[in-house]
C-alpha atoms as a PDB file:
ATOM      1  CA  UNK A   1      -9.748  26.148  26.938  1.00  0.00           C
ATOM      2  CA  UNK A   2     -10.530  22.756  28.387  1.00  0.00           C
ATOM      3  CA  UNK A   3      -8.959  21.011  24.932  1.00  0.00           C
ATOM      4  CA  UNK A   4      -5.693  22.916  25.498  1.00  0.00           C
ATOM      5  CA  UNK A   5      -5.443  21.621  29.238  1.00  0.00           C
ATOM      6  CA  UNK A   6      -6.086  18.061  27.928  1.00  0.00           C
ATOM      7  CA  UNK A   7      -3.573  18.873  25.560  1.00  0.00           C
ATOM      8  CA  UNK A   8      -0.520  19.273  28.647  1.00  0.00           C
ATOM      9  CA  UNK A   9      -1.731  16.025  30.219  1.00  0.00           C
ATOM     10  CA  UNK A  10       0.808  13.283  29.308  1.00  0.00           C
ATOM     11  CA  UNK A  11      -0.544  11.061  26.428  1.00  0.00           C
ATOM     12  CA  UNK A  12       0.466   7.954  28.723  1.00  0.00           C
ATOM     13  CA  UNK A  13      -2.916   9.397  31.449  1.00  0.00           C
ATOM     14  CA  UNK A  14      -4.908   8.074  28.312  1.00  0.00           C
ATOM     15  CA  UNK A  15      -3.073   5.077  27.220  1.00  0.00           C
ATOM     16  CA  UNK A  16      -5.475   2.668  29.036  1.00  0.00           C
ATOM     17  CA  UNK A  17      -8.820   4.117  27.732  1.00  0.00           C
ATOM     18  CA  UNK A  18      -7.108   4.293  24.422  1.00  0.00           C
ATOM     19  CA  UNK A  19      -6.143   0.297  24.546  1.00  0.00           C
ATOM     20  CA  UNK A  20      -9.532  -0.212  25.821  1.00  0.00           C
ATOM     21  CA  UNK A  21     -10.773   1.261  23.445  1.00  0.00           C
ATOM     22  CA  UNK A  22      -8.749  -0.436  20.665  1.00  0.00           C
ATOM     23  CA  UNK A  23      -9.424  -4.022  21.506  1.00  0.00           C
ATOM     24  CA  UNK A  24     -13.376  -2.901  21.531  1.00  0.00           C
ATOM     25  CA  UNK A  25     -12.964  -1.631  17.909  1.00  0.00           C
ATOM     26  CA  UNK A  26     -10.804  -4.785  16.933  1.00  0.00           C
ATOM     27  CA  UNK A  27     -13.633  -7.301  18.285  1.00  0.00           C
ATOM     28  CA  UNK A  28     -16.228  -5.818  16.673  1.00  0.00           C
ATOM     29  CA  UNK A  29     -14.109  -5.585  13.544  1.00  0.00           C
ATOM     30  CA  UNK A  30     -13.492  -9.560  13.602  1.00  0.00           C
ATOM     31  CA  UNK A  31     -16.682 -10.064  14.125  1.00  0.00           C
ATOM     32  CA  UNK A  32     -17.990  -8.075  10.418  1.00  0.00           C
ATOM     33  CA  UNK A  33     -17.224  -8.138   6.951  1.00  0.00           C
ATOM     34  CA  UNK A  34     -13.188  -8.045   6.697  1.00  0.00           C
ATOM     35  CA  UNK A  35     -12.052  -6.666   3.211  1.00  0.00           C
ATOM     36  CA  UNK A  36      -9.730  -8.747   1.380  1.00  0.00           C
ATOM     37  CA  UNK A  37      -7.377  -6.445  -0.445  1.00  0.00           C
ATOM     38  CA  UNK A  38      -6.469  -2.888   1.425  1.00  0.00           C
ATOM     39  CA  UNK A  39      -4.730  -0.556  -0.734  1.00  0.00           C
ATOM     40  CA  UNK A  40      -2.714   2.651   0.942  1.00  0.00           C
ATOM     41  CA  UNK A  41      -1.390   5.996  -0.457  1.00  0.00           C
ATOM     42  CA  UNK A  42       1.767   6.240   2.079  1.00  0.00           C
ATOM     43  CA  UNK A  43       1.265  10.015   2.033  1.00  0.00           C
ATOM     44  CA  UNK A  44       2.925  12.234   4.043  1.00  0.00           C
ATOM     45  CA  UNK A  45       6.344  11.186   5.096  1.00  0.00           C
ATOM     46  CA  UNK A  46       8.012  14.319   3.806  1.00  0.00           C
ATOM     47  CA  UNK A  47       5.133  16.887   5.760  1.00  0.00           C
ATOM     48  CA  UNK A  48       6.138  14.721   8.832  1.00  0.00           C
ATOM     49  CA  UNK A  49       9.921  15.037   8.984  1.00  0.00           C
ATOM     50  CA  UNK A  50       9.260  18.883   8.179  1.00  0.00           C
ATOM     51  CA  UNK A  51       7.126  19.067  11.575  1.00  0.00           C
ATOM     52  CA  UNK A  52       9.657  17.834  12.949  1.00  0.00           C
ATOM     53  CA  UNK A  53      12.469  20.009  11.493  1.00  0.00           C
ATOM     54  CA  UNK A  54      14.066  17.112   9.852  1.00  0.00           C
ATOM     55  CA  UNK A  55      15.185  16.306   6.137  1.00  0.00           C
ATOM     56  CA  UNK A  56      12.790  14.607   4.304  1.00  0.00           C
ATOM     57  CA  UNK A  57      14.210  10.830   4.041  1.00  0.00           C
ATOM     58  CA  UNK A  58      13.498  10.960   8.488  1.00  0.00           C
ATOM     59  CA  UNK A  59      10.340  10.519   7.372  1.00  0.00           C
ATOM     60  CA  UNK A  60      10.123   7.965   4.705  1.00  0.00           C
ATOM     61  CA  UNK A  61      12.554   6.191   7.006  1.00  0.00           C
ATOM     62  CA  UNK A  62       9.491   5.891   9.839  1.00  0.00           C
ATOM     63  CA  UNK A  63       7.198   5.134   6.956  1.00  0.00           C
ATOM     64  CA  UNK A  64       8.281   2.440   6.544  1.00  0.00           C
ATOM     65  CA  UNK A  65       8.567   1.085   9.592  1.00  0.00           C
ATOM     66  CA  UNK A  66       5.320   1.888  10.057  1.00  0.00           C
ATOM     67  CA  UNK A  67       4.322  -0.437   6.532  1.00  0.00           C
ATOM     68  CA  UNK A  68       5.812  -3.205   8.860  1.00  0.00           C
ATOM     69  CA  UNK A  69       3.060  -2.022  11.479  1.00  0.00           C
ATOM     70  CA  UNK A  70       0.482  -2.266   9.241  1.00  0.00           C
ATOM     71  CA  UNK A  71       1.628  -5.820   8.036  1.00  0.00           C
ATOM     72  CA  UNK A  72       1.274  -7.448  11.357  1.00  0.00           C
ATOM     73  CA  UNK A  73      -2.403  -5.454  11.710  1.00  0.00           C
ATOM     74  CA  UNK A  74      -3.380  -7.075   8.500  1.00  0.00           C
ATOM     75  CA  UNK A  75      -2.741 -10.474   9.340  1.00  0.00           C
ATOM     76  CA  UNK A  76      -3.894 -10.402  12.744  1.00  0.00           C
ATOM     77  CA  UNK A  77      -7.158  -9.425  11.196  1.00  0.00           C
ATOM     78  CA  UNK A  78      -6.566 -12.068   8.291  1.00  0.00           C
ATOM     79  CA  UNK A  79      -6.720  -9.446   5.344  1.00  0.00           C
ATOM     80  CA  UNK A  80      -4.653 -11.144   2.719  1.00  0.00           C
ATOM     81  CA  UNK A  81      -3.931  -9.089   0.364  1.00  0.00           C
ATOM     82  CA  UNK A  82      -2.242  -5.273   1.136  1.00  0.00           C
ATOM     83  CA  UNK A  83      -0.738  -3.125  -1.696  1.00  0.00           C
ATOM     84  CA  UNK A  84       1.026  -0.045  -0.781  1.00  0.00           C
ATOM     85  CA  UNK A  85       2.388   3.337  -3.179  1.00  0.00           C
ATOM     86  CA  UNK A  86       5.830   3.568  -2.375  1.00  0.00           C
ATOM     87  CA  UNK A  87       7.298   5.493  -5.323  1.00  0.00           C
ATOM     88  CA  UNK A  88       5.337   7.297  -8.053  1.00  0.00           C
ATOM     89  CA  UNK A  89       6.829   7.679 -11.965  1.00  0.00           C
ATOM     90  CA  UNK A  90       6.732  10.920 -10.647  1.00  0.00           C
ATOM     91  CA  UNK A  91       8.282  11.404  -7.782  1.00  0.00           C
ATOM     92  CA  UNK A  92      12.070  10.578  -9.636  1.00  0.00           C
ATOM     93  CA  UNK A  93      11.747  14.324 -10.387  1.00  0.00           C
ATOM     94  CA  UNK A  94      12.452  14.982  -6.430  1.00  0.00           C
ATOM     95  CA  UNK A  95      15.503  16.136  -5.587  1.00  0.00           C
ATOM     96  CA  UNK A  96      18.447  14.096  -6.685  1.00  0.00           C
ATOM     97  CA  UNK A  97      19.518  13.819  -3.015  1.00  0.00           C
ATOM     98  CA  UNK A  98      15.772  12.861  -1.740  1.00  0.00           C
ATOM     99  CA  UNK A  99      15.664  10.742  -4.365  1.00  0.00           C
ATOM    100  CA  UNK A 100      19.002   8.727  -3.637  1.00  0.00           C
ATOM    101  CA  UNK A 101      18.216   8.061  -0.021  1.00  0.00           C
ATOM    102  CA  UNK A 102      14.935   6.664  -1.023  1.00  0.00           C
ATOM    103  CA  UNK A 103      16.497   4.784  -3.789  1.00  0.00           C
ATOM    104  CA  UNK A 104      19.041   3.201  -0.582  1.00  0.00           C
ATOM    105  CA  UNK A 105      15.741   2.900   1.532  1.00  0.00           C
ATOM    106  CA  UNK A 106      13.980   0.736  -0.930  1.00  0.00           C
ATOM    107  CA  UNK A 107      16.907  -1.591  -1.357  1.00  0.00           C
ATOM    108  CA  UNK A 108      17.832  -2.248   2.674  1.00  0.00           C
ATOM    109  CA  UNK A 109      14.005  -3.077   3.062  1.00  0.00           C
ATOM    110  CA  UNK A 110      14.138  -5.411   0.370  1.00  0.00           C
ATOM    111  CA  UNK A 111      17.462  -7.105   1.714  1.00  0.00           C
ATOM    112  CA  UNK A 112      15.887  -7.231   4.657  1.00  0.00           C
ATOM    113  CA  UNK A 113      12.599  -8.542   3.420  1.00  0.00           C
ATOM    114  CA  UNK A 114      14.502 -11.634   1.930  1.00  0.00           C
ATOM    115  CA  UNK A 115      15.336 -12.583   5.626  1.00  0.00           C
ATOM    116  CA  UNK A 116      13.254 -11.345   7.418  1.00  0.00           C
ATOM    117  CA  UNK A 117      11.710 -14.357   9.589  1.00  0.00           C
ATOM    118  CA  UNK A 118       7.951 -13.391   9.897  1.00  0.00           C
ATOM    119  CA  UNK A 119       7.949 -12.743   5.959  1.00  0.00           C
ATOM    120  CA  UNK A 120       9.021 -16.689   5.857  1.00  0.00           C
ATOM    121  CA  UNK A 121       6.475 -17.827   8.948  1.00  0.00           C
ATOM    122  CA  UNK A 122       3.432 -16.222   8.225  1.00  0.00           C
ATOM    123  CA  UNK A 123       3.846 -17.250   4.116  1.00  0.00           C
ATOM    124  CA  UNK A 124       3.853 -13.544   2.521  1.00  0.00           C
ATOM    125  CA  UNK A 125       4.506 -13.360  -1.249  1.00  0.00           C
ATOM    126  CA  UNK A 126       5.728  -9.969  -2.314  1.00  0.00           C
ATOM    127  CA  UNK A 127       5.301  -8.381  -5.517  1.00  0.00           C
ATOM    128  CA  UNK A 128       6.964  -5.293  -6.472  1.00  0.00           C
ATOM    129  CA  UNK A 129       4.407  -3.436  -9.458  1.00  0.00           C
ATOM    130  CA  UNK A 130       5.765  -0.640 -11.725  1.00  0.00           C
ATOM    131  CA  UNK A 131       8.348   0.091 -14.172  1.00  0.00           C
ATOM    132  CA  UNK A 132      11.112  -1.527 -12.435  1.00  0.00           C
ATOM    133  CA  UNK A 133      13.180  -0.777 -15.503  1.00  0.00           C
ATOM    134  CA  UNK A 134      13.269   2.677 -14.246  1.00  0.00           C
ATOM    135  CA  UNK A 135      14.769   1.937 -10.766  1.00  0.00           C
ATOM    136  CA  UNK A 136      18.719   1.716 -10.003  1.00  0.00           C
ATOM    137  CA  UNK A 137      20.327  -2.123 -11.262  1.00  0.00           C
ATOM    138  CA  UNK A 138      21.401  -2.373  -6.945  1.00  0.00           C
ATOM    139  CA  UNK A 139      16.900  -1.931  -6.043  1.00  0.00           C
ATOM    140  CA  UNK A 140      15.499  -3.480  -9.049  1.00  0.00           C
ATOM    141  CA  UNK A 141      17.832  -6.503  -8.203  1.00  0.00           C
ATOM    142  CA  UNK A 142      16.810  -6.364  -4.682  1.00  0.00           C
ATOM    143  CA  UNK A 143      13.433  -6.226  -5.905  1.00  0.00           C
ATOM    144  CA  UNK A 144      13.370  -9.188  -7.857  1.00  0.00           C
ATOM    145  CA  UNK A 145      15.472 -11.434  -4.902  1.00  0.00           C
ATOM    146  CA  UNK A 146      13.008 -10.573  -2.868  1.00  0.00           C
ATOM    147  CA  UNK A 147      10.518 -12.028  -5.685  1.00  0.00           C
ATOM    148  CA  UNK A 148      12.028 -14.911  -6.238  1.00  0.00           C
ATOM    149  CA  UNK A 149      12.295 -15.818  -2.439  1.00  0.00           C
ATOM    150  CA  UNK A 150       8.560 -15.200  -1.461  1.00  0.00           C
ATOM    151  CA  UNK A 151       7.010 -16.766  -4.906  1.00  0.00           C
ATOM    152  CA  UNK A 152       6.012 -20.129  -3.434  1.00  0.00           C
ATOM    153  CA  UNK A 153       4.063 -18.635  -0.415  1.00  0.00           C
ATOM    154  CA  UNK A 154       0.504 -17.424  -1.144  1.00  0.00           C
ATOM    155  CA  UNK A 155      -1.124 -17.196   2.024  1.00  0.00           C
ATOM    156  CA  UNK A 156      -0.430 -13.061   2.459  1.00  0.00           C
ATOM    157  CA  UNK A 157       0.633 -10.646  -0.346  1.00  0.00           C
ATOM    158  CA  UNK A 158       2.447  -7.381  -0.012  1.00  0.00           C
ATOM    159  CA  UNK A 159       2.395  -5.276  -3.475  1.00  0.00           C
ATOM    160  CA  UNK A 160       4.648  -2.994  -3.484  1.00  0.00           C
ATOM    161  CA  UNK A 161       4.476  -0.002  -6.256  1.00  0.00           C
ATOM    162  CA  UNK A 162       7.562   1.542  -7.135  1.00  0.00           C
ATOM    163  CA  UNK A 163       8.200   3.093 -10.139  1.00  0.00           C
ATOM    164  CA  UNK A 164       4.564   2.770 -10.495  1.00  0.00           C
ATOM    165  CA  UNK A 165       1.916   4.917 -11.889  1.00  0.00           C
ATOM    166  CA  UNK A 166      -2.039   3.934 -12.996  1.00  0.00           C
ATOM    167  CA  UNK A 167      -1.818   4.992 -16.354  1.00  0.00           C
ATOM    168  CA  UNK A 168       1.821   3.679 -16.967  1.00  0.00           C
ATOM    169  CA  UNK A 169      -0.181   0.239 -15.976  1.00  0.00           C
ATOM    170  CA  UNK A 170      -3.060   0.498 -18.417  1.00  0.00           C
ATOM    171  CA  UNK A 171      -0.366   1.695 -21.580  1.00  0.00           C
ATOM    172  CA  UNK A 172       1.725  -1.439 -20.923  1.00  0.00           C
ATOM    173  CA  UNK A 173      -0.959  -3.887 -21.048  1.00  0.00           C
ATOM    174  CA  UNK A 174      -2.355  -2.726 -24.210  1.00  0.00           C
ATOM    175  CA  UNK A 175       0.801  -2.860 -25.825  1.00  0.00           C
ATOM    176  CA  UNK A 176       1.244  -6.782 -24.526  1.00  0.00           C
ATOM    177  CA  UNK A 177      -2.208  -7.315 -25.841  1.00  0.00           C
ATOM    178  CA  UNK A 178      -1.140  -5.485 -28.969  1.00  0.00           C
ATOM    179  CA  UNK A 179       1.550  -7.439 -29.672  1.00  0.00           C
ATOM    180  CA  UNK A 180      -0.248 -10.958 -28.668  1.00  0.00           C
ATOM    181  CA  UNK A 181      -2.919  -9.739 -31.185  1.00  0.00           C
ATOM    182  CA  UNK A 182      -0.328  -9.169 -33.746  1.00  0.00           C
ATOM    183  CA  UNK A 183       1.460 -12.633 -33.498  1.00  0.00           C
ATOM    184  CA  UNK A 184      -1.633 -14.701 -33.602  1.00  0.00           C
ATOM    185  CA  UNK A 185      -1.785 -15.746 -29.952  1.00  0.00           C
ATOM    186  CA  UNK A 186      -5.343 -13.773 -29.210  1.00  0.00           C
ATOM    187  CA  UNK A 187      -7.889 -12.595 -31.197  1.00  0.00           C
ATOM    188  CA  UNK A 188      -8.801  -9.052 -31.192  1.00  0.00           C
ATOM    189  CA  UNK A 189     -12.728 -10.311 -30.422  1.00  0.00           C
ATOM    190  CA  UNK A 190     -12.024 -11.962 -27.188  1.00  0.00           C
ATOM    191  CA  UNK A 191     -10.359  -8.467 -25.636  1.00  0.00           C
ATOM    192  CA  UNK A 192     -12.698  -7.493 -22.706  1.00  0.00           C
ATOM    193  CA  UNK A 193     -12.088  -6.549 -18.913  1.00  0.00           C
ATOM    194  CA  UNK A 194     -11.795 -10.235 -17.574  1.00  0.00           C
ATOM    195  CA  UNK A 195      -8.322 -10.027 -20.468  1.00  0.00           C
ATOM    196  CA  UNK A 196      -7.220  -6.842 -19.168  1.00  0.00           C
ATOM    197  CA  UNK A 197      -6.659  -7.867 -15.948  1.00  0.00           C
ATOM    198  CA  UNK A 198      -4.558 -11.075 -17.342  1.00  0.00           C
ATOM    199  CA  UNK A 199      -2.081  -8.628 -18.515  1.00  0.00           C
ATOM    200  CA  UNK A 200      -2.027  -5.843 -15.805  1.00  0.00           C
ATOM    201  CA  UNK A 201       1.219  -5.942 -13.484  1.00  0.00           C
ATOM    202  CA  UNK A 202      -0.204  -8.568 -10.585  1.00  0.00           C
ATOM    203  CA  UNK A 203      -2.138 -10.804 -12.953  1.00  0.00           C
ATOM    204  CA  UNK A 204      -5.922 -11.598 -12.036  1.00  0.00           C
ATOM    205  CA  UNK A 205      -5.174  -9.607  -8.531  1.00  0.00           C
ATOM    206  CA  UNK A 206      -8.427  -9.269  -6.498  1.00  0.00           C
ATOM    207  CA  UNK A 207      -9.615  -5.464  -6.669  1.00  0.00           C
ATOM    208  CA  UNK A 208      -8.886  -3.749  -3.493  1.00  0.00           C
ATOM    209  CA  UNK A 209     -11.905  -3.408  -1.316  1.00  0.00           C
ATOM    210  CA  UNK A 210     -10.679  -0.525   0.825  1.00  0.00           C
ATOM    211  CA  UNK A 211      -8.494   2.305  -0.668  1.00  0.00           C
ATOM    212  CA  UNK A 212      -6.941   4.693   1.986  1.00  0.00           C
ATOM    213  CA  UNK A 213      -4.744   7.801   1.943  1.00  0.00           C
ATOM    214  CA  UNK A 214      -2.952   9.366   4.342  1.00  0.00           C
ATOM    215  CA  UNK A 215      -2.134  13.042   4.758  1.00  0.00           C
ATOM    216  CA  UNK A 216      -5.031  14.654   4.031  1.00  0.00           C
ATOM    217  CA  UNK A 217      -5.019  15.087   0.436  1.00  0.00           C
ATOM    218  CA  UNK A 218      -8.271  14.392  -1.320  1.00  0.00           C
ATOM    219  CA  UNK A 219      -7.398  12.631  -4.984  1.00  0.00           C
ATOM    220  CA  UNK A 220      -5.665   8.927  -6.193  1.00  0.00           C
ATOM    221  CA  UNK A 221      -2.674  10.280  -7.373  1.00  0.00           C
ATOM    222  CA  UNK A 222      -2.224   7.815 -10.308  1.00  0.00           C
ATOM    223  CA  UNK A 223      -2.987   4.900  -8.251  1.00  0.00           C
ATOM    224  CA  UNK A 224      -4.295   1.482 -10.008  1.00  0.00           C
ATOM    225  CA  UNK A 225      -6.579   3.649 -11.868  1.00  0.00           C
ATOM    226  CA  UNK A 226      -8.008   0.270 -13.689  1.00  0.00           C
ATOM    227  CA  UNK A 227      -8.546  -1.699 -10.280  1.00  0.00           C
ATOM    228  CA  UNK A 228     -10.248   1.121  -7.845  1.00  0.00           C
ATOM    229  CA  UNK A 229     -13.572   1.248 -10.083  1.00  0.00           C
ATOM    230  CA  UNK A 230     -15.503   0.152  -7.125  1.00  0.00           C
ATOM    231  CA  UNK A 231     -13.304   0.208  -3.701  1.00  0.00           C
ATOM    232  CA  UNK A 232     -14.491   2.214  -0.636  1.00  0.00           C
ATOM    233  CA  UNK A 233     -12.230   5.472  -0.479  1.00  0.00           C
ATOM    234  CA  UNK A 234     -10.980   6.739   2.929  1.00  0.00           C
ATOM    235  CA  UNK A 235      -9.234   9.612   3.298  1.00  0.00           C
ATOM    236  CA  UNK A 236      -7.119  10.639   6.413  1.00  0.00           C
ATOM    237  CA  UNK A 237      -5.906  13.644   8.042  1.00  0.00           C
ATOM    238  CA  UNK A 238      -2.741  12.138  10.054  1.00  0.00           C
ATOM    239  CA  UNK A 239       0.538  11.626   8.437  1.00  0.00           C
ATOM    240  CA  UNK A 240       1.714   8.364   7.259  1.00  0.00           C
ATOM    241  CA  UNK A 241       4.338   7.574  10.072  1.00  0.00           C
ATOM    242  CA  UNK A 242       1.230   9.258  12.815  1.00  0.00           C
ATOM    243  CA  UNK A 243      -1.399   6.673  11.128  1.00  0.00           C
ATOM    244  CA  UNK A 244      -2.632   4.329  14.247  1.00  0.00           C
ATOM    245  CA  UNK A 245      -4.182   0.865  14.408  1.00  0.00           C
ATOM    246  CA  UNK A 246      -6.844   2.731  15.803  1.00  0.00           C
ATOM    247  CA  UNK A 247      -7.253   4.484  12.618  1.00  0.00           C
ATOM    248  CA  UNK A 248      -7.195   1.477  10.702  1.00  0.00           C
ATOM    249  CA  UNK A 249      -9.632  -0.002  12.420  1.00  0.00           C
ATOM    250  CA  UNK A 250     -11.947   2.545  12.316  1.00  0.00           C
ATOM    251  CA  UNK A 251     -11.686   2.568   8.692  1.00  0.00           C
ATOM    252  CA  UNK A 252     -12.404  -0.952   8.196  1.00  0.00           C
ATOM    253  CA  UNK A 253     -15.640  -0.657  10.996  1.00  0.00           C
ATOM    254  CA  UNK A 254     -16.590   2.210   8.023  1.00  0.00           C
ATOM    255  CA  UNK A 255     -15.874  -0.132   5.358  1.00  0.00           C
ATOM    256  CA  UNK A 256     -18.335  -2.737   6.973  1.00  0.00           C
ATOM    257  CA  UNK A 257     -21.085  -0.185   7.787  1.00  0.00           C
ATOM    258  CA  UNK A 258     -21.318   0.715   4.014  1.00  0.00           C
ATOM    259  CA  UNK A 259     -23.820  -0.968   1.575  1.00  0.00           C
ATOM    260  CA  UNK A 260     -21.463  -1.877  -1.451  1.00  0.00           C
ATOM    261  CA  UNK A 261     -23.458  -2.597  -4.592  1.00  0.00           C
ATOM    262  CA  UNK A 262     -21.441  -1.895  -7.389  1.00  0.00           C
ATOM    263  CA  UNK A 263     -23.018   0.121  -9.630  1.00  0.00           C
ATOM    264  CA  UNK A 264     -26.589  -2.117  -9.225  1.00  0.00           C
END
């Protein structure tokens, strides 16, 4: 009873407890352990825009405006490195029209990465992982301008994975080992983990720390199967374009609170 009077109270009543609230949990995140690779599954875009009563791209469209959110929460905190699942292999066998619009999507955000001004102040490279093979000429050559523009800045990256899946990852390394093996440049003896990772899409990337998912739905989903051995997982019942700094913040207060020892 008393939740569903709360309920009727306009959200802006709470506002200043919430904000209080907010830059409480954001001091005593600064002052802890920050992680320095965050990984998100961008789940529920789709479940949104159905709530709603809208067609599916509404909600990838506020995705990923909310990814832009989540960029400026991740360098205010100074957490370098933040790789987000934008597009599974999978997910091309959506419907054509879905499909399409997220194929348009992908390419204005890119176009608008390459001028975007804070991508060029703050000194964020951006790497887009996957098959890009797969993807439209008009995105995967938006994709790679975007590439070529950030390369020289290393002091934030953005990983983008489109046309990406885990698996797809692990197959096309071994077959660049393969053939490296088979033309003399590396000897089958000196193959171990450390050499995987040379050959994996983001070369030598740090292994994320924190691995979240939006949505509510409990599993990886294909998602850098080879990198998450050891991350902290953190699964979330809100929807992708719902997903708060609050939220985010409690995850990383989480994070800090757990005793990582990796497998020791």
């Amino acid at each position: 009873m008393i939740y569903r009077l709360i309920s009727h109270v306009p959200h802006i009543i709470f506002k200043p407890a919430y904000d209080l609230y907010e830059r409480y949990l954001l001091e005593k995140v600064k002052s802890g352990n920050l992680p320095r690779h965050v990984a998100i599954i961008m789940d529920g875009n789709r479940r949104w825009a159905r709530k709603l009563e809208k067609p599916p791209w509404y909600g990838h469209l506020f995705g990923s405006r909310k990814l832009e959110e989540i960029l400026e929460w991740c360098r205010e905190l100074g957490i370098r490195i933040l790789t987000v699942y934008a597009f599974s292999t999978e997910n091309f066998k959506r419907s054509r029209e879905e499909v399409n619009r997220l194929m348009q999507l992908f390419e204005e955000k890119f176009r608008e990465l390459v001028k975007d001004r804070r991508v060029h102040e703050y000194g964020i490279r951006v790497n887009v992982i996957g098959r890009k093979e797969l993807l439209p000429k008009n995105v995967r050559e938006a994709a790679e301008e975007a590439e070529r523009v950030t390369r020289k800045y290393n002091n934030y990256v953005l990983n983008i994975a489109l046309a990406y899946g885990g698996r797809s990852e692990i197959v096309d390394a071994v077959k660049e080992i393969v053939k490296d093996v088979m033309s003399g440049k590396l000897d089958v003896n000196d193959i171990d983990e450390d050499l995987l990772k040379k050959y994996l899409y983001v070369p030598n990337m740090p292994d994320p720390d924190i691995v979240i998912r939006t949505g509510g739905e409990v599993r990886i989903s294909n998602f850098l199967l080879y990198q998450i051995a050891y991350s902290e997982l953190f699964f979330v019942d809100v929807y992708f374009p719902e997903f708060r700094k609050i939220d985010f913040l409690r995850i990383i207060r989480e994070y800090q609170k757990r005793e990582r020892r990796f497998g020791r």
